[in-house]
C-alpha atoms as a PDB file:
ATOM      1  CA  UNK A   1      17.048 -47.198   5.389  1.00  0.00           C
ATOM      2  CA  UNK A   2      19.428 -45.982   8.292  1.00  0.00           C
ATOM      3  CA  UNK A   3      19.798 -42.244   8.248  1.00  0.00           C
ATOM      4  CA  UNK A   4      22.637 -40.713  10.540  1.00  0.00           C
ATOM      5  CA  UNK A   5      20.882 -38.389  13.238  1.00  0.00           C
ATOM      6  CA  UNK A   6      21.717 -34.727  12.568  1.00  0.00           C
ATOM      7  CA  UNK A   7      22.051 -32.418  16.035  1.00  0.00           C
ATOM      8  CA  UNK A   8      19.178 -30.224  16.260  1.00  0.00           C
ATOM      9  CA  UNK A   9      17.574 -27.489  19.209  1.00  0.00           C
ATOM     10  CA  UNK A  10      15.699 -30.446  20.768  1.00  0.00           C
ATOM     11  CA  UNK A  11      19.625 -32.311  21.172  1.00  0.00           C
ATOM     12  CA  UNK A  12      20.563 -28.822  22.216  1.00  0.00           C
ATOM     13  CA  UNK A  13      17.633 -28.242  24.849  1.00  0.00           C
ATOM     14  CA  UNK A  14      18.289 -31.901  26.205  1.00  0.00           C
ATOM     15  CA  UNK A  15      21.951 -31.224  26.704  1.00  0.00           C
ATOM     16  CA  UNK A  16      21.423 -27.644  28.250  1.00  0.00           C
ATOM     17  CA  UNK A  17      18.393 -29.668  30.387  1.00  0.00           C
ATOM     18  CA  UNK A  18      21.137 -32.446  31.370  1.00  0.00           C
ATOM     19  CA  UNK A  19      23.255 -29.629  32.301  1.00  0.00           C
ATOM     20  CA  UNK A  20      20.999 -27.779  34.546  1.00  0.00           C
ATOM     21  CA  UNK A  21      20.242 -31.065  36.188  1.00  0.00           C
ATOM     22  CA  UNK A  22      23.931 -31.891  37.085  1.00  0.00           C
ATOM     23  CA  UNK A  23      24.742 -28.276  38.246  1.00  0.00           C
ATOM     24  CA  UNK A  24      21.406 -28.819  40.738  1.00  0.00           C
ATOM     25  CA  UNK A  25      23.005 -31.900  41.812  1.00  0.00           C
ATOM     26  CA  UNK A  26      26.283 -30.365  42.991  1.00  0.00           C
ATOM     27  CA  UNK A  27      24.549 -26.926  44.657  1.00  0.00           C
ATOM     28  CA  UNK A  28      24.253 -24.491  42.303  1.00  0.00           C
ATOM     29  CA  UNK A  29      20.672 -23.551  40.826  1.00  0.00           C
ATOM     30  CA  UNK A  30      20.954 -22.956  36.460  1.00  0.00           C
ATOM     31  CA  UNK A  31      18.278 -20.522  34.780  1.00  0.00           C
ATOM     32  CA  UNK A  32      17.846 -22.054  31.300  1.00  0.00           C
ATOM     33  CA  UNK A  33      16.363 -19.086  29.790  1.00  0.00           C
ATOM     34  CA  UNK A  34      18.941 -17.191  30.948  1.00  0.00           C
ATOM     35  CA  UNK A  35      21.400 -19.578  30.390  1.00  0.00           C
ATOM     36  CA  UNK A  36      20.461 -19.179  26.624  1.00  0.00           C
ATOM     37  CA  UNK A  37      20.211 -15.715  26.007  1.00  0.00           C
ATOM     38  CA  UNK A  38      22.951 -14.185  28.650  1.00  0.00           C
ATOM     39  CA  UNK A  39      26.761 -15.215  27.427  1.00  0.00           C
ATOM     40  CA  UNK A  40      28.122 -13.825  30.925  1.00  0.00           C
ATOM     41  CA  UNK A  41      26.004 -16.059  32.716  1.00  0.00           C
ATOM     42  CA  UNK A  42      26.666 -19.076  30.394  1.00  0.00           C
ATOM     43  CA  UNK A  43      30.165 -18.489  31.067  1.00  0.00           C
ATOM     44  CA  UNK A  44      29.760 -18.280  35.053  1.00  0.00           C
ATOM     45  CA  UNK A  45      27.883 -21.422  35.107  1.00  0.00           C
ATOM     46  CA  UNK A  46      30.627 -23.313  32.593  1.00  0.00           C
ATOM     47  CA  UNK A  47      33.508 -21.680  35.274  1.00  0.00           C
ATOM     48  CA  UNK A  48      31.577 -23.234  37.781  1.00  0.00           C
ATOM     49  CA  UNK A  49      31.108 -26.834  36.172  1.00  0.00           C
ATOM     50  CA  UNK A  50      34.687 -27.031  34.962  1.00  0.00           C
ATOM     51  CA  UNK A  51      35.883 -26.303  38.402  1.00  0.00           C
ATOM     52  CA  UNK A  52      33.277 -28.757  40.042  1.00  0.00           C
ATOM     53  CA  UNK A  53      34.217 -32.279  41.720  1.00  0.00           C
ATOM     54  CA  UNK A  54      31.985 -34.212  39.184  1.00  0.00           C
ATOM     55  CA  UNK A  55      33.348 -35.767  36.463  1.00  0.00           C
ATOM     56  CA  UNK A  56      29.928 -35.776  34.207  1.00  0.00           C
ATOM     57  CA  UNK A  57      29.733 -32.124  35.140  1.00  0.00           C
ATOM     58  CA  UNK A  58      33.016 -31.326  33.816  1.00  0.00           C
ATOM     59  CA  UNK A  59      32.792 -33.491  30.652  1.00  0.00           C
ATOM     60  CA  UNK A  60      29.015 -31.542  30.337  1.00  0.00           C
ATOM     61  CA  UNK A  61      30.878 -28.324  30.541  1.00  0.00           C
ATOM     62  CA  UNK A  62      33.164 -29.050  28.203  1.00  0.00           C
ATOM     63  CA  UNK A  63      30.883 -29.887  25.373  1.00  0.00           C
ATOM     64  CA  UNK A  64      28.681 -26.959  25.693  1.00  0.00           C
ATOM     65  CA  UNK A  65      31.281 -25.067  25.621  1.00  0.00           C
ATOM     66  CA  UNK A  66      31.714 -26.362  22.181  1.00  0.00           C
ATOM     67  CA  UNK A  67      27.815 -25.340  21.552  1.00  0.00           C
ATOM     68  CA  UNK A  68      28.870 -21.683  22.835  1.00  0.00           C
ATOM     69  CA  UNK A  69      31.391 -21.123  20.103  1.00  0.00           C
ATOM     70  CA  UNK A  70      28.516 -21.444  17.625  1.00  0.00           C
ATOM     71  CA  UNK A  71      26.568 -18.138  17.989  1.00  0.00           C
ATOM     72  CA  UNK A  72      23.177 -19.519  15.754  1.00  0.00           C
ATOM     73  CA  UNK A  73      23.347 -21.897  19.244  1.00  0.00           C
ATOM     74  CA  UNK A  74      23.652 -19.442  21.956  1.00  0.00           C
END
């Protein structure tokens, strides 16, 4: 029986883990934790992706900024 998959934290940590990963790869240095728990700095590092050169970065940004509207998420 094929079940759909339901988004849970672990889809959450990987995406916030992909993030940090692209961010490194472009210069700037991403504090999960922090990242997490600190809505200023979540929204310095998403200024900072959606004005990046990269593509993936961008597109990254732009869907956790869809996981930042959801407060239970942030």
């Amino acid at each position: 029986m094929n079940t759909p998959h339901e988004k849970g934290p672990k889809d959450d940590l990987l995406n916030l883990v992909y993030f940090k990963w692209l961010m490194a790869g472009v210069g700037w240095w991403v504090d999960l934790s922090r990242l997490q728990r600190d809505r200023a700095y979540m929204d310095e590092c998403l200024q900072h992706a959606l004005g990046s050169n990269s593509e993936m970065l961008r597109i990254r940004g732009l869907q956790l900024l869809g996981l930042q509207s959801n407060p239970a998420k942030c």
